[in-house]
Each structure stands twice: as structure tokens, then as C-alpha cells.
C-alpha atoms as a PDB file:
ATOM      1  CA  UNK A   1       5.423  24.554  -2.620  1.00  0.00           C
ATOM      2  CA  UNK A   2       2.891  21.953  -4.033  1.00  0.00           C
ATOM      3  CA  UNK A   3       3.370  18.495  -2.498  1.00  0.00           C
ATOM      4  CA  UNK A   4       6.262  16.685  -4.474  1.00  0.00           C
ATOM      5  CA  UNK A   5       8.162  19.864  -3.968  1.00  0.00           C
ATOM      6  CA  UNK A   6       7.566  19.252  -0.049  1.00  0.00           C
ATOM      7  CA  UNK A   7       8.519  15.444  -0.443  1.00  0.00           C
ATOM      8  CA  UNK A   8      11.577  17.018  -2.320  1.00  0.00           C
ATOM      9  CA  UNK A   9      12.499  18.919   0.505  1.00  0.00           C
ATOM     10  CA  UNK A  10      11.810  16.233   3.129  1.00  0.00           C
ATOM     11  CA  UNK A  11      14.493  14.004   1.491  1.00  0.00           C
ATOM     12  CA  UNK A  12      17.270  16.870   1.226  1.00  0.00           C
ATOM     13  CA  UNK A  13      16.271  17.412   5.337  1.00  0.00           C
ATOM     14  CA  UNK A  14      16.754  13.093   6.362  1.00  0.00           C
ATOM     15  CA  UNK A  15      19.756  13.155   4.235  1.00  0.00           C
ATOM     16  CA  UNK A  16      21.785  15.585   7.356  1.00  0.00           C
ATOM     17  CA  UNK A  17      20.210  13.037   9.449  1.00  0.00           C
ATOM     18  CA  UNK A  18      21.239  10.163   7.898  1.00  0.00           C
ATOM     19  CA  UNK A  19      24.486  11.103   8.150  1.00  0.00           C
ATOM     20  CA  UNK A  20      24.858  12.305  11.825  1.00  0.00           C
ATOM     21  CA  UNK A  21      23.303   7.916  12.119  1.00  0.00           C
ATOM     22  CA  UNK A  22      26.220   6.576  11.078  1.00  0.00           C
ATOM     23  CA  UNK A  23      28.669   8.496  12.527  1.00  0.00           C
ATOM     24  CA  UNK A  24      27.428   8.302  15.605  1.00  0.00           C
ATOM     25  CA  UNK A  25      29.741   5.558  18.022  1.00  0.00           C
ATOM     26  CA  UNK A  26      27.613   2.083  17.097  1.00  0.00           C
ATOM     27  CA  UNK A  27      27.257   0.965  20.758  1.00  0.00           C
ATOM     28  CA  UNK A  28      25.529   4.633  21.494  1.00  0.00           C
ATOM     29  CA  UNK A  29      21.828   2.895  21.280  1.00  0.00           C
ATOM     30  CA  UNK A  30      23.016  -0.649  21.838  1.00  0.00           C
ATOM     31  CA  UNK A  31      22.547  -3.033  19.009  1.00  0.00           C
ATOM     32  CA  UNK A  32      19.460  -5.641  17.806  1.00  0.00           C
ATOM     33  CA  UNK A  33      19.827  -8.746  16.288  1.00  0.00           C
ATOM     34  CA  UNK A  34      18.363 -10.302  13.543  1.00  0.00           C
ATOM     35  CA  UNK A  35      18.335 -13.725  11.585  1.00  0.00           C
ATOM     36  CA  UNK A  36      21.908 -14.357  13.477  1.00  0.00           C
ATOM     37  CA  UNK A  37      23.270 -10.653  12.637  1.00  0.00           C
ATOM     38  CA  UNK A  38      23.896  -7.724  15.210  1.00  0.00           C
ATOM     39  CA  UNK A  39      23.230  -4.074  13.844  1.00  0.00           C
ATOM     40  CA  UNK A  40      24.175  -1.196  15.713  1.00  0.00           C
ATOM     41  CA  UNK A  41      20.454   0.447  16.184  1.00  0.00           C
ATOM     42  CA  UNK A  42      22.327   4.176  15.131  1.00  0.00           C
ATOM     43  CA  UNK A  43      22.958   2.093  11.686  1.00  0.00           C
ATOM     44  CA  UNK A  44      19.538   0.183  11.435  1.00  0.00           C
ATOM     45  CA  UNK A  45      17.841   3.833  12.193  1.00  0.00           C
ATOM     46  CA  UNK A  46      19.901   5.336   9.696  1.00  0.00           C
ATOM     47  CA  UNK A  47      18.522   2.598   7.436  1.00  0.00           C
ATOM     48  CA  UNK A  48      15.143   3.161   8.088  1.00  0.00           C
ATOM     49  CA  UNK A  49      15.522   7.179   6.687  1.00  0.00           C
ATOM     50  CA  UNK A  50      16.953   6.273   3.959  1.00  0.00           C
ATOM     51  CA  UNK A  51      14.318   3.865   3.302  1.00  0.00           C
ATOM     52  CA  UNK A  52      11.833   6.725   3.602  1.00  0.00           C
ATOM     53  CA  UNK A  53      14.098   9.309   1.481  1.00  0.00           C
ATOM     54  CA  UNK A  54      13.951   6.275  -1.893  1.00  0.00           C
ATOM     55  CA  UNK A  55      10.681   5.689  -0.915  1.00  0.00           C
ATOM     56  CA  UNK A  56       9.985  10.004  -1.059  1.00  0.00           C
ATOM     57  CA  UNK A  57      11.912   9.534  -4.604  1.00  0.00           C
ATOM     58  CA  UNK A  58       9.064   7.406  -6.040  1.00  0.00           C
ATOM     59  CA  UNK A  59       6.515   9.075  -4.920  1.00  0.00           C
ATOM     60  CA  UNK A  60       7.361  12.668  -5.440  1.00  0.00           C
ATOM     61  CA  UNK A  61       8.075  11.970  -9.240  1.00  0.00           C
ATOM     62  CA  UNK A  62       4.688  10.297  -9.559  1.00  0.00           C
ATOM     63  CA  UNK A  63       2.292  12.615  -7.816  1.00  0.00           C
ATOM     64  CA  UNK A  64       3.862  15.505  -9.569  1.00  0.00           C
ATOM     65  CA  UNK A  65       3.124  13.646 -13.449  1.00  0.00           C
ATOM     66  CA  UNK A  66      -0.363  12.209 -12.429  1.00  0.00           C
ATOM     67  CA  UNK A  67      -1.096  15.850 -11.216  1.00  0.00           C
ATOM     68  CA  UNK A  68       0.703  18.093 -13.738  1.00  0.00           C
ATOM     69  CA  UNK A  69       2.591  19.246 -10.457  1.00  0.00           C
ATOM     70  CA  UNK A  70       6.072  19.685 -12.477  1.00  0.00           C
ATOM     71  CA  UNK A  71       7.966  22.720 -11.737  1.00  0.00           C
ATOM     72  CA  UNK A  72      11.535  24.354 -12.714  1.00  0.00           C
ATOM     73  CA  UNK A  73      12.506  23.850  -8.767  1.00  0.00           C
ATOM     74  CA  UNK A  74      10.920  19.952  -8.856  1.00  0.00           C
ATOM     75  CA  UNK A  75      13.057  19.615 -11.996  1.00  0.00           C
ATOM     76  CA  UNK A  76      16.364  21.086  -9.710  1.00  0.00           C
ATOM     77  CA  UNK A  77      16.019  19.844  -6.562  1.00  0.00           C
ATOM     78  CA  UNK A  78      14.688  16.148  -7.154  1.00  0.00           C
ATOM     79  CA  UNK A  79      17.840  15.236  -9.002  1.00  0.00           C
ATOM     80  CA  UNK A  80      20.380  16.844  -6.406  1.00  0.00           C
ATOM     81  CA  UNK A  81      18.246  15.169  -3.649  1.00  0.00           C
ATOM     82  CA  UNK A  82      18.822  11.889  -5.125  1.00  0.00           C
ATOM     83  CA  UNK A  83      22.442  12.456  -6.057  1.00  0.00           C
ATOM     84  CA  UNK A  84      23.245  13.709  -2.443  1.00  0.00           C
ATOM     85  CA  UNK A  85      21.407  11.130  -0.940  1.00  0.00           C
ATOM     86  CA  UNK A  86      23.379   8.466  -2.842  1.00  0.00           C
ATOM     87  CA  UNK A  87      27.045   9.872  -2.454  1.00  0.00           C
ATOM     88  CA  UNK A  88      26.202  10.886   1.190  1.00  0.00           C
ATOM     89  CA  UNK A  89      25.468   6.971   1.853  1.00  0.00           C
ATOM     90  CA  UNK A  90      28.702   5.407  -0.885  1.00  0.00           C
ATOM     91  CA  UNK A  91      30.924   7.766   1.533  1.00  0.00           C
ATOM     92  CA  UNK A  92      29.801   6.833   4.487  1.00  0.00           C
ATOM     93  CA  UNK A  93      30.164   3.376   4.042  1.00  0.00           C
ATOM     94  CA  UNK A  94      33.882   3.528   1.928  1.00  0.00           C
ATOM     95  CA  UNK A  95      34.268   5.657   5.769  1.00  0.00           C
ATOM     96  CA  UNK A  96      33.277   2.470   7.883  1.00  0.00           C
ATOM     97  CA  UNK A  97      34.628   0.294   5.649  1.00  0.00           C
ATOM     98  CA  UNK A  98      31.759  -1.678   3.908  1.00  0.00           C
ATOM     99  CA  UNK A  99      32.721   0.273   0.042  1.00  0.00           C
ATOM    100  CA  UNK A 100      35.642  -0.191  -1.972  1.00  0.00           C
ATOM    101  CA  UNK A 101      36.978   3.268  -1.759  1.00  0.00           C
ATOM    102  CA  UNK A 102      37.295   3.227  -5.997  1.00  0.00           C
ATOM    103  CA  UNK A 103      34.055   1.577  -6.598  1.00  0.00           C
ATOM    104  CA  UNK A 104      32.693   4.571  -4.781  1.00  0.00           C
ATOM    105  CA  UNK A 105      35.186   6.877  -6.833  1.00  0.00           C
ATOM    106  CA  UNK A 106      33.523   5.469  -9.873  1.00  0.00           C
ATOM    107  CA  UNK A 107      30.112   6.490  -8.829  1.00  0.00           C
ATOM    108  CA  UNK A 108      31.271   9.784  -7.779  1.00  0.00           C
ATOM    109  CA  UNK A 109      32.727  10.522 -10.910  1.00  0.00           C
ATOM    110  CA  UNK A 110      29.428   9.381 -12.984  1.00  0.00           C
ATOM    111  CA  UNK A 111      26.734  11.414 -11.182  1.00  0.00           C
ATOM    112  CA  UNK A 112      29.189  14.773 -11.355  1.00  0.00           C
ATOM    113  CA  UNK A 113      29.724  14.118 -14.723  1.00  0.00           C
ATOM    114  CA  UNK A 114      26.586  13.640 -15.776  1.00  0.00           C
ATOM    115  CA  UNK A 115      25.070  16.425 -13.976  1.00  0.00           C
ATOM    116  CA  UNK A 116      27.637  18.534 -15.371  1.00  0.00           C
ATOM    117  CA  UNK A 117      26.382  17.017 -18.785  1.00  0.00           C
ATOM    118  CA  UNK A 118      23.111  18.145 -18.398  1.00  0.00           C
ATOM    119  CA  UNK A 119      24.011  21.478 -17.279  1.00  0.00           C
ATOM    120  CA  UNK A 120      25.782  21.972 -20.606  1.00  0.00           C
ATOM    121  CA  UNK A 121      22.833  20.839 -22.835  1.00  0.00           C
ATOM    122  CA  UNK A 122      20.335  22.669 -20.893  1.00  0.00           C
ATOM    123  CA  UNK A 123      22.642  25.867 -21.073  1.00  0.00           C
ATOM    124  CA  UNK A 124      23.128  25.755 -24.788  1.00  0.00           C
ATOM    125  CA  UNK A 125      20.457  23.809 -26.198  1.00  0.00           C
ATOM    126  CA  UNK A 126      17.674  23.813 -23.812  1.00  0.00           C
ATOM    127  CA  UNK A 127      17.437  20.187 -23.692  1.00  0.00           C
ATOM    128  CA  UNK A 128      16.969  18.296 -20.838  1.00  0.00           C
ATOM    129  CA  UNK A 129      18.306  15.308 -21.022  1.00  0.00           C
ATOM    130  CA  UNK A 130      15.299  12.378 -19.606  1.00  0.00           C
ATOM    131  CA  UNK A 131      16.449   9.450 -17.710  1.00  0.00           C
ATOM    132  CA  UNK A 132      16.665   6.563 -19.840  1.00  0.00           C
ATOM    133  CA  UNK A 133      16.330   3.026 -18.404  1.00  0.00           C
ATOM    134  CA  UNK A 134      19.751   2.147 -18.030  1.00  0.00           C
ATOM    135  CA  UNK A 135      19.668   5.475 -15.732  1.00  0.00           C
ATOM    136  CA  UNK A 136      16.633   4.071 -14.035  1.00  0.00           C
ATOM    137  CA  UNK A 137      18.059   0.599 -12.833  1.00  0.00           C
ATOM    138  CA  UNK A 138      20.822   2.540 -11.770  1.00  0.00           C
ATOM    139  CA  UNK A 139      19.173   4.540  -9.322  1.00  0.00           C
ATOM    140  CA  UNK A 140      17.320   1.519  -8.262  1.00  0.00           C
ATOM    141  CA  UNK A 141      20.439  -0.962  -7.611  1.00  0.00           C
ATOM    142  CA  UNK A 142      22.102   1.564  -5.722  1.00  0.00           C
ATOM    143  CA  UNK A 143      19.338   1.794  -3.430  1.00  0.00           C
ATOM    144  CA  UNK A 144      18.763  -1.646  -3.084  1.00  0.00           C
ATOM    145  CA  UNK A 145      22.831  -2.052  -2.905  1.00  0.00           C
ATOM    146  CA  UNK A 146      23.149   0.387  -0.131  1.00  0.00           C
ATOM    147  CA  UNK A 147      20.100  -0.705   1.888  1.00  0.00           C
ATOM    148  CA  UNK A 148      21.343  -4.528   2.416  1.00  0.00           C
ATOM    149  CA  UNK A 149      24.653  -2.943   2.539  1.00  0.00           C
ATOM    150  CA  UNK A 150      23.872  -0.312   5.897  1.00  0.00           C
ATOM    151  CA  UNK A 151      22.167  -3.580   7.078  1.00  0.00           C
ATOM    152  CA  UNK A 152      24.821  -5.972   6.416  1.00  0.00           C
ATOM    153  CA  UNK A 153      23.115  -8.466   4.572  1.00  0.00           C
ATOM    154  CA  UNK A 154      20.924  -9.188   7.313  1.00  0.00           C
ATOM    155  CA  UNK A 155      18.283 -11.107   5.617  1.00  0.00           C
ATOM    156  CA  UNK A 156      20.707 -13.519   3.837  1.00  0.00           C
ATOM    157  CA  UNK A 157      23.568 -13.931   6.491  1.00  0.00           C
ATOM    158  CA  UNK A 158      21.821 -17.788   7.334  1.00  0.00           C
ATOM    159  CA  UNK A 159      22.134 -19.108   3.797  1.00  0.00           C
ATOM    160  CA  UNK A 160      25.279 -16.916   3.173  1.00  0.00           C
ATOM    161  CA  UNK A 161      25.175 -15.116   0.541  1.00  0.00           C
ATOM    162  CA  UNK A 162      26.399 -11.573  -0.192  1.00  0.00           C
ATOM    163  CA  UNK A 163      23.637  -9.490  -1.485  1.00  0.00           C
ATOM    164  CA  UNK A 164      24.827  -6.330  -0.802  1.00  0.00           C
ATOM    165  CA  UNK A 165      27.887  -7.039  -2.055  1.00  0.00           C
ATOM    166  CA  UNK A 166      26.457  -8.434  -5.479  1.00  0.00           C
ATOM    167  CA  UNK A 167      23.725  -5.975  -6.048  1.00  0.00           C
ATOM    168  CA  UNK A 168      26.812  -3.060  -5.434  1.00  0.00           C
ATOM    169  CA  UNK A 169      28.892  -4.692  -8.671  1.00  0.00           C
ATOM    170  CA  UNK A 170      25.948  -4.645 -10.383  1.00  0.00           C
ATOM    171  CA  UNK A 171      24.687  -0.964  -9.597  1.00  0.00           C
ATOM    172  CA  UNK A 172      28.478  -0.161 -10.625  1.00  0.00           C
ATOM    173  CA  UNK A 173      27.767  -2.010 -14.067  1.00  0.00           C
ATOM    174  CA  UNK A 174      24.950   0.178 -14.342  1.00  0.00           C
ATOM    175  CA  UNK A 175      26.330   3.481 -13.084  1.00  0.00           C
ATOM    176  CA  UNK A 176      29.563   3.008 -15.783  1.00  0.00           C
ATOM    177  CA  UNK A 177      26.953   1.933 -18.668  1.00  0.00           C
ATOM    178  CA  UNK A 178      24.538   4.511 -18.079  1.00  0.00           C
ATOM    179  CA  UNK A 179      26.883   7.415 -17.850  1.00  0.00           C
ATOM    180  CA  UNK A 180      28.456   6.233 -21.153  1.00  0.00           C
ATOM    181  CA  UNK A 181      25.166   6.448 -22.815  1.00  0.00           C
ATOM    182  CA  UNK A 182      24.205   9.531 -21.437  1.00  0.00           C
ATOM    183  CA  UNK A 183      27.667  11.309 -22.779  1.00  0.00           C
ATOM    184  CA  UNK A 184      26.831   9.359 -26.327  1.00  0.00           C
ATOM    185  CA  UNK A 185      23.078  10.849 -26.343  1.00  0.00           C
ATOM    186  CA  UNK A 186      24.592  14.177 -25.282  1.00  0.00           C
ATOM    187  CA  UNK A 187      28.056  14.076 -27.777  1.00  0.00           C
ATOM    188  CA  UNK A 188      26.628  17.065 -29.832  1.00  0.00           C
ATOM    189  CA  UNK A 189      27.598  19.369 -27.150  1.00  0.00           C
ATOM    190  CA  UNK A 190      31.083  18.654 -27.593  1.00  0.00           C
ATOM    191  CA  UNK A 191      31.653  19.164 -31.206  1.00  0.00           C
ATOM    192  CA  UNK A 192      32.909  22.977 -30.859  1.00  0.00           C
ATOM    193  CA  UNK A 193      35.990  21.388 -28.482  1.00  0.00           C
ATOM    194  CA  UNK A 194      37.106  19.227 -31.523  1.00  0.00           C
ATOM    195  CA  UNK A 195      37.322  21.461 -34.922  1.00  0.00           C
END
């Protein structure tokens, strides 16, 4: 259990966490207020892990390259952490009302897809399919997206201006475009279904 492996692990154990945040009652811990917005503290809490969990994300992958730390359960678990992590958070708030309940459908639909995708190619090719960028700003919209989203725009409520909101349509841009070039890189694998 080398040190990315741990960081893994440390993500998959906030994302329970996380979750328990925001489902607590919002007046449980009181609220605080910032830049003219109140937050219920269980949300802005909840925030704060899964600021550490993206932040765990980044570093894991990079320790484990710079070190030549990569191993088969680094190559397992650090994708399901990430996936989990993100449809954990695009339920919860289609739950409490923040998320379109079929842009979250969307998203869904890509990351099980995809995984299943790379199961496939891995099964009968041995490829792994890489991230690509596409993949990568992705990843990193969502988290931006759901960060001012938990918080409610809370830096930008004075000038009025929906980042959350904007940075979710364009993480959904992303998560439709990369999962359509991720089936066209993979499309060999499908050949047998259509002779």
C-alpha cells in the first residue's frame, strides 16, 4: 500500500462522508455567511471534503508517475474513486434540487458507459484505454461545477452571475464529447456485434 494507493483509499473513505454532509437537516450546525450568501455549515463542510478528495485526485496520480508507484490496484481503484466521488455529489444535488435531474442522467450514463468500455478492451485486447484531454477537462469542470455548485455560487452572488450553473453546461459539453470519442477510439471492440 505505497502512498497514492493510501491517497486512493482516503478519497473512497470522505466520499461516505460527504454524503452523510448533505443529508444531514441544513440548520443542524447553523449556517455562515459569506459575500451576502448563507450556507448551511453541514453543506460548506461537505464542500471542504470534497475539496480534499479532487485535491487527493491530483496528487495521487502524480506521486505515483514521478515515483514509478503505478500498480494494477492504483490503476482500479483511482478511476472508481473518481467516478463515485462525482455521481455521489451530481445525485446529491439533483436530491436537493441544485441539478437538473437529466443533466445528471447524462453524466451517469457517460461514466458507466465508458467504464464498461474499458472493461471490454482491457478484457479482449489488453488495452487500456488513457484519458485523453477532452476526458481531462471533463473531470476538471465537474469539479469545479460541483464545488461553486455545493457552495451556491458564493463568490459571485454580488456581481450575479451563475458560475456553477455555467461551468455545469459546460462539464456536460465535455462529459457528452468525451464519451463520444472514447467509444470512436474504442469502435474496434464492437465489430464482432455487426457481421
Amino acid at each position: 500500500m505505497n502512498l497514492p494507493n493510501k491517497l486512493t483509499v482516503m478519497r473512497l473513505i470522505i466520499i461516505p462522508f460527504f454524503l452523510i454532509l448533505m443529508v444531514l437537516p441544513m440548520g443542524i450546525w447553523g449556517s455562515v455567511s459569506f459575500g451576502g450568501a448563507t450556507i448551511p455549515a453541514t453543506e460548506l463542510w461537505a464542500t471542504i471534503l470534497f475539496i480534499i478528495a479532487t485535491l487527493t485526485d491530483n496528487l495521487d496520480g502524480r506521486i505515483a508517475r514521478k515515483n514509478h508507484l503505478v500498480t494494477n490496484f492504483g490503476k482500479f481503484a483511482d478511476p472508481l474513486a473518481d467516478k463515485i466521488l462525482v455521481m455521489t455529489a451530481f445525485v446529491v444535488l439533483t436530491g436537493i434540487g441544485t441539478v437538473p435531474a437529466w443533466v445528471t442522467a447524462i453524466i451517469l450514463w457517460r461514466e458507466l458507459a465508458v467504464t464498461g468500455l474499458r472493461l471490454l478492451l482491457v478484457e479482449q485486447s489488453g488495452i487500456v484505454l488513457a484519458a485523453k484531454m477532452p476526458g481531462k477537462i471533463k473531470t476538471t469542470t465537474q469539479f469545479i461545477a460541483i464545488i461553486f455548485l455545493l457552495l451556491h455560487n458564493v463568490f459571485f452572488t454580488l456581481i450575479h452571475v451563475p458560475f456553477g450553473e455555467i461551468m455545469l453546461y459546460i462539464c456536460l459539453f465535455f462529459t457528452i464529447y468525451s464519451g463520444v470519442d472514447y467509444f470512436y477510439q474504442g469502435r474496434d471492440v464492437f465489430k464482432d456485434g455487426f457481421k
